[in-house]
Protein backbone atom coordinates (compact mmCIF):
# COMPACT_ATOMS: atom_id res chain seq x y z
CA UNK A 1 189.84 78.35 69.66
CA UNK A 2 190.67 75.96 66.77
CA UNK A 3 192.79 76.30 63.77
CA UNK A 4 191.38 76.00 61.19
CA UNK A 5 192.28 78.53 58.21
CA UNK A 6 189.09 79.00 56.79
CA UNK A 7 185.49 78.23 57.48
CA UNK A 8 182.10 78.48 55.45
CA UNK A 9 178.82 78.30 55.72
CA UNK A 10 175.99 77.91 52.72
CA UNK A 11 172.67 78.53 53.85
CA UNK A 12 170.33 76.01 51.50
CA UNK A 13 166.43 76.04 51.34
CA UNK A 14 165.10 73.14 48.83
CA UNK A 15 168.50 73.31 47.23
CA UNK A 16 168.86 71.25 43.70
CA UNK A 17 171.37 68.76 44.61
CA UNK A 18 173.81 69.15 41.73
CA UNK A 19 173.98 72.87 41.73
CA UNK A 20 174.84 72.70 45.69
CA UNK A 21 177.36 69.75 45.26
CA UNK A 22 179.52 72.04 42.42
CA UNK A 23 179.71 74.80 45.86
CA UNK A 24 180.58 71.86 48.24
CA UNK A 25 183.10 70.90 45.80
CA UNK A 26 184.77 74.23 44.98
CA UNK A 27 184.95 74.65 48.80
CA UNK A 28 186.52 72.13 49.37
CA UNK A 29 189.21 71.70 46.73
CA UNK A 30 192.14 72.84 48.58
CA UNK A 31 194.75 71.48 51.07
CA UNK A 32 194.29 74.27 53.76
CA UNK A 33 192.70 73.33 56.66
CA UNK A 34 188.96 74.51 55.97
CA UNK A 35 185.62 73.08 57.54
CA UNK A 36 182.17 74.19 55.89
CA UNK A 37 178.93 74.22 57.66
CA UNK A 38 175.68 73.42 55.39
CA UNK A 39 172.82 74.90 57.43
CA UNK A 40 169.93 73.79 55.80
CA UNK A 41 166.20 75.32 56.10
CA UNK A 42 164.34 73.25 53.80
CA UNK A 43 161.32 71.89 55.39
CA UNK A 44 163.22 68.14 54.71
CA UNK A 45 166.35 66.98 55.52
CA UNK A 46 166.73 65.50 51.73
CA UNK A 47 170.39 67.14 51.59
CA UNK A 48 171.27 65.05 54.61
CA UNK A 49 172.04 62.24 52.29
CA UNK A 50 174.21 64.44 50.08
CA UNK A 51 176.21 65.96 52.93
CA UNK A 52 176.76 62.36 54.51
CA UNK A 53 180.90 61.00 54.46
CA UNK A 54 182.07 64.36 53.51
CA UNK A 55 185.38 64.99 55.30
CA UNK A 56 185.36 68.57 56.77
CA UNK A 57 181.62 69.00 56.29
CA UNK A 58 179.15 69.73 58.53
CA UNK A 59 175.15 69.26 57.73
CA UNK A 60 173.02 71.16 60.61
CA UNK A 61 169.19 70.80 59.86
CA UNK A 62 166.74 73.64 60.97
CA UNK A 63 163.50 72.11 60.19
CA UNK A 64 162.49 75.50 59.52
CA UNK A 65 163.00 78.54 57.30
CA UNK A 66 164.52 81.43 59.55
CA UNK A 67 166.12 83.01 57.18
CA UNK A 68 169.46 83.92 55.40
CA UNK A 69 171.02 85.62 58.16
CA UNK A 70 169.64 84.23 60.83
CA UNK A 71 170.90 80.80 59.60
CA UNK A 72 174.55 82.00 59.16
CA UNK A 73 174.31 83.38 62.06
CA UNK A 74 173.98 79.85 63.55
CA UNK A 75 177.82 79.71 62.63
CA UNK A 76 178.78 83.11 62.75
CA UNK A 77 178.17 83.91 66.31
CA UNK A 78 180.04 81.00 68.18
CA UNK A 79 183.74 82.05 67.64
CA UNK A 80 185.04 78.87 68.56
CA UNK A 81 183.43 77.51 65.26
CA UNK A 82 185.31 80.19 63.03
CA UNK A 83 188.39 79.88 60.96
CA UNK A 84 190.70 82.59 60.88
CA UNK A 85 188.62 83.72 58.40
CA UNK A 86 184.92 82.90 57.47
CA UNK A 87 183.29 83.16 53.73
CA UNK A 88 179.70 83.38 53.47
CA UNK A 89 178.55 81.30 50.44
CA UNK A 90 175.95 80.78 48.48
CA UNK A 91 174.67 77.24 47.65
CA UNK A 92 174.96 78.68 43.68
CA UNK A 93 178.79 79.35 43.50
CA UNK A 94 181.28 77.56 41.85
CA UNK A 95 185.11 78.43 41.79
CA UNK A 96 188.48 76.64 40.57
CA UNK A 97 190.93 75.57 42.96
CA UNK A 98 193.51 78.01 44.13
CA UNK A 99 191.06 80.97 44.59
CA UNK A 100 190.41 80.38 48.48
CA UNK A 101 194.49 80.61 48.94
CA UNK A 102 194.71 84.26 46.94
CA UNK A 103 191.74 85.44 48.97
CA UNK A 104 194.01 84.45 52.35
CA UNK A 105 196.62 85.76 50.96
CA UNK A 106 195.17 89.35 50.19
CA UNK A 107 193.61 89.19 53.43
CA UNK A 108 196.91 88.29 55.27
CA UNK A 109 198.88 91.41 53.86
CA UNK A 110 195.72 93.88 54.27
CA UNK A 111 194.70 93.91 57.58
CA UNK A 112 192.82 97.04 57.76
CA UNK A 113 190.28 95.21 54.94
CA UNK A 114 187.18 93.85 56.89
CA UNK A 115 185.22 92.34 54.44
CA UNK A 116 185.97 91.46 50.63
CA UNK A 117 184.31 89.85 47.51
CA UNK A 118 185.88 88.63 44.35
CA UNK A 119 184.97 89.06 40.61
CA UNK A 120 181.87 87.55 40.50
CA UNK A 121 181.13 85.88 36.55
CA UNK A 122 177.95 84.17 35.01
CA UNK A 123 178.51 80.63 34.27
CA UNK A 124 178.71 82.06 30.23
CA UNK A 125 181.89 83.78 31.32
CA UNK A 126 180.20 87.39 31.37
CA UNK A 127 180.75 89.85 34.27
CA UNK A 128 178.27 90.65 37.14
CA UNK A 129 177.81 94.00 38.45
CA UNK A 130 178.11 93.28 42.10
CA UNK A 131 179.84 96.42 43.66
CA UNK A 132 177.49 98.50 44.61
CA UNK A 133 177.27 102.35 46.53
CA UNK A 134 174.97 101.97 49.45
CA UNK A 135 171.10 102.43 48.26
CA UNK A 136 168.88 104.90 48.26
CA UNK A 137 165.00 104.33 48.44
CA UNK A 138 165.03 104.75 44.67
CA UNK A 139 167.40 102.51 43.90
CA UNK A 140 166.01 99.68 46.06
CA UNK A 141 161.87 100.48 45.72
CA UNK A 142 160.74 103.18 43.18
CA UNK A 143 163.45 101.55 40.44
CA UNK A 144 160.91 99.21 40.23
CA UNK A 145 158.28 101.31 39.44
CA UNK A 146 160.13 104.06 36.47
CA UNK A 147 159.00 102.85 33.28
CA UNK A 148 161.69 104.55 31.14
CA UNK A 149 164.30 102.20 30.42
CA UNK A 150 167.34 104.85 30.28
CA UNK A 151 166.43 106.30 33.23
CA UNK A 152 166.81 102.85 35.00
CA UNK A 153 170.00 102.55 33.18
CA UNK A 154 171.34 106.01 34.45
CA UNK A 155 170.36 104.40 37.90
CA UNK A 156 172.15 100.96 38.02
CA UNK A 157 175.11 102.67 35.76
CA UNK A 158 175.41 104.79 39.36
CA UNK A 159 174.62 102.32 41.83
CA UNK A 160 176.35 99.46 40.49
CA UNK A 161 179.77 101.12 39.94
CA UNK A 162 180.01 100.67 36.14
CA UNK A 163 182.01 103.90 35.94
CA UNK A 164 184.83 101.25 37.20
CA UNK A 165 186.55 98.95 35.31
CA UNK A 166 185.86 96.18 37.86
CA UNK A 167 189.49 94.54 37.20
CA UNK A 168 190.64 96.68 39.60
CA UNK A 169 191.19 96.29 43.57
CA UNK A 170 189.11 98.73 45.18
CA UNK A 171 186.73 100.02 47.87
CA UNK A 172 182.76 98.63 47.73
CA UNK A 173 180.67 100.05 50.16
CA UNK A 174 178.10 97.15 49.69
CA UNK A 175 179.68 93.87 48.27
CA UNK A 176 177.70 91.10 47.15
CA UNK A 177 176.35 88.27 50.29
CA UNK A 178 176.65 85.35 47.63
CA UNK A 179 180.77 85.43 48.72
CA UNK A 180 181.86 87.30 51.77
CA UNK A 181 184.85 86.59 52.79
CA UNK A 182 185.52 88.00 56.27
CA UNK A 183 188.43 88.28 59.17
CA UNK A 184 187.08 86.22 62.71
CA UNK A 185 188.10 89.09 64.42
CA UNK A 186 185.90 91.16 62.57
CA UNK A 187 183.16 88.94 62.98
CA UNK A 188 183.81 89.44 66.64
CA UNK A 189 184.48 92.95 67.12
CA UNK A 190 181.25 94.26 64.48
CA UNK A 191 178.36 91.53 64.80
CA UNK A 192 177.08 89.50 62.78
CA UNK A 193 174.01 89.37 60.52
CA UNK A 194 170.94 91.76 61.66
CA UNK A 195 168.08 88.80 61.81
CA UNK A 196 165.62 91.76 61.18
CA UNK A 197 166.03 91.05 58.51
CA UNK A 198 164.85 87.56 56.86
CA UNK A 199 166.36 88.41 53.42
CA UNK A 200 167.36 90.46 51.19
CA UNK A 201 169.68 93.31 52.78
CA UNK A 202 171.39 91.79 55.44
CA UNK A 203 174.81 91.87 53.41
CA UNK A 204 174.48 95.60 52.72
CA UNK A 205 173.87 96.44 56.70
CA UNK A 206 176.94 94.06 57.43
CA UNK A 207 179.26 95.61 55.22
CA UNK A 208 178.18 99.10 56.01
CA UNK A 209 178.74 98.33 59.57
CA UNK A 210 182.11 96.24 59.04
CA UNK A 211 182.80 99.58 56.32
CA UNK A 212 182.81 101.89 60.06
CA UNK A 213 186.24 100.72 61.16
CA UNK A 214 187.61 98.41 58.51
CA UNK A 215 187.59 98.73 54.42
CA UNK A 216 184.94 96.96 52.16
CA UNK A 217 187.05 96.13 49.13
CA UNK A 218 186.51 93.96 46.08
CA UNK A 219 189.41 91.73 44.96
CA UNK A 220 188.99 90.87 41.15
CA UNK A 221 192.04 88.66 41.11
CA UNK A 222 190.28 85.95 42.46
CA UNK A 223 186.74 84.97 40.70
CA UNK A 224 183.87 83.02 41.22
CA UNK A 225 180.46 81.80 39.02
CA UNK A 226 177.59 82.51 39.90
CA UNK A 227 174.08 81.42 38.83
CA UNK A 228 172.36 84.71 40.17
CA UNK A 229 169.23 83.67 40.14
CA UNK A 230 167.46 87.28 40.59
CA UNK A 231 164.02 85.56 42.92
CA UNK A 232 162.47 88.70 43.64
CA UNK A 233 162.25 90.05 40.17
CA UNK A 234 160.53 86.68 39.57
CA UNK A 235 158.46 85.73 42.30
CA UNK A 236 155.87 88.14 43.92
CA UNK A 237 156.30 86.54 47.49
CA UNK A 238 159.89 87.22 47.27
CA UNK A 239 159.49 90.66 46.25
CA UNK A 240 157.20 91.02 48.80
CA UNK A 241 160.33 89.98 51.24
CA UNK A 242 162.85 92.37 49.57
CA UNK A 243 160.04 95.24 50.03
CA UNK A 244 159.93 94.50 53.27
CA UNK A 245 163.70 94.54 54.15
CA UNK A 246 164.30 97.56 52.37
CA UNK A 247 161.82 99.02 54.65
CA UNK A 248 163.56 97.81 57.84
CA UNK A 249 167.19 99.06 56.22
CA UNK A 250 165.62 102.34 55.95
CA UNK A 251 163.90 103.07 59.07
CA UNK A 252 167.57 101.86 60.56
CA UNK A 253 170.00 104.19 58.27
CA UNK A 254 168.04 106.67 57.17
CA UNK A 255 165.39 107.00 53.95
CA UNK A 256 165.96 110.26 52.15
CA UNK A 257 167.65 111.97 54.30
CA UNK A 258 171.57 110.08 55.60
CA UNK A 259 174.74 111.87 56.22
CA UNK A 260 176.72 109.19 56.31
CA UNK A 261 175.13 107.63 52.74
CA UNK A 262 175.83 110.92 50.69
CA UNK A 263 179.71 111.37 52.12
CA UNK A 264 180.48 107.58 51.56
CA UNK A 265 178.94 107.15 48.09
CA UNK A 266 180.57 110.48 47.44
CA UNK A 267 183.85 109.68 48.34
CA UNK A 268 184.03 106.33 46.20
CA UNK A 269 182.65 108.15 43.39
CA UNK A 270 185.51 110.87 43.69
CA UNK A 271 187.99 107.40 43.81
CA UNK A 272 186.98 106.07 40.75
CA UNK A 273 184.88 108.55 38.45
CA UNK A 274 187.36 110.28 36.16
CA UNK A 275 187.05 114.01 35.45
């Protein structure tokens, strides 16, 4: 086992330089002992060249596209790799120094958390509605489909937990997989990402599995920016991906019909809803 404090990995795929340099940066802006792990599955190793000289950076090339999870889990699964604790990161964050040592330190004194996110901003400043109940069909397919704008709203006011303040500490079922910040020992003892699915998903069957023994909380006194780039509502082939992992989520947990959905949405609802 090493020790290192923390470790990282951001999954890239034909990556703008620039915006993944401002992540590499952020990571890497502290004096703990950290290591981060660029896994790259661009069809070219361009980002080699970026990545070169970089103490406590590691560039691993895929030459292929495997996916989001599957690409972590290059990192993930091989303990001996992890830091006490291990944030997944997307290429498009950016964060100021000192917000890596208040996620340890939360972490440190909670240890029956499993999994947390922080605030997550646009670049503009504005909030992003990241904590999330776990889905139901209709918030995941058939949203998509309801042309009435309110009714959408009444949706995503549900599902994204805007009947929270979100400055707050509290329990997420499903945080955001742009910044995951997770115990080794977790990663150990739950799994890591399910590569059945390629993208899309993956981060709300981790945390609902980590959300079994340990809590799924969101931290807002640490923050991050975030680009949020929002593919599939722009890109037919990557809709066509999130249809199909919503499909695979479902057939796992449960379509209309799961117990454990109803009494865990439930329950956070009756946390933070006030009568």
């Amino acid at each position: 086992m090493n020790d290192l404090l923390v470790t990282a990995t951001i999954v890239t795929y034909k990556e703008r330089e620039d915006v993944l340099k401002k992540a590499i940066d952020s990571f890497l802006n502290t004096t703990l002992n950290v290591k981060l792990y660029i896994v790259d599955n661009s069809p070219t190793d361009d980002l080699r060249v970026l990545c070169e000289n970089i103490p406590r950076l590691e560039y691993i090339f895929n030459n292929a596209n495997i996916g989001f999870g599957a690409a972590h889990n290059i990192i993930m699964r091989e303990e001996i790799r992890l830091g006490r604790y291990h944030l997944v990161l997307n290429p498009d964050i950016s964060f100021e120094a000192g917000t890596i040592e208040r996620l340890v330190q939360f972490m440190d004194q909670n240890k029956d958390v499993g999994i947390c996110m922080p605030k997550v901003l646009y670049p503009d400043g504005s909030l992003q509605y990241l904590c999330k109940l776990l889905p139901t069909p209709i918030n995941w397919i058939a949203r998509s489909l309801i042309p009435i704008d309110r009714v959408k709203k009444k949706l995503d006011y549900d599902f994204e937990m805007r009947f929270t303040d979100y400055n707050s500490i509290m329990e997420v079922p499903y945080l955001s997989g742009c910044f995951l910040f997770i115990p080794r020992y977790v990663i150990t003892e739950i799994g890591v990402f399910d590569e059945g699915i390629f993208m899309y998903g993956e981060d709300t069957d981790l945390c609902r599995r980590i959300g079994r023994k340990y809590k799924t909380m969101f931290y807002p006194k640490a923050f991050v920016y975030h680009h949020f780039r929002k593919g599939s509502h722009k890109n037919l082939r990557l809709f066509k991906i999130h249809v199909k992992a919503a499909i695979y989520y479902f057939n796992k947990w449960g379509w209309f019909y799961d117990t454990e959905r109803r009494k865990i949405n439930n329950r956070i609802k009756s946390l933070y809803i006030t009568k």
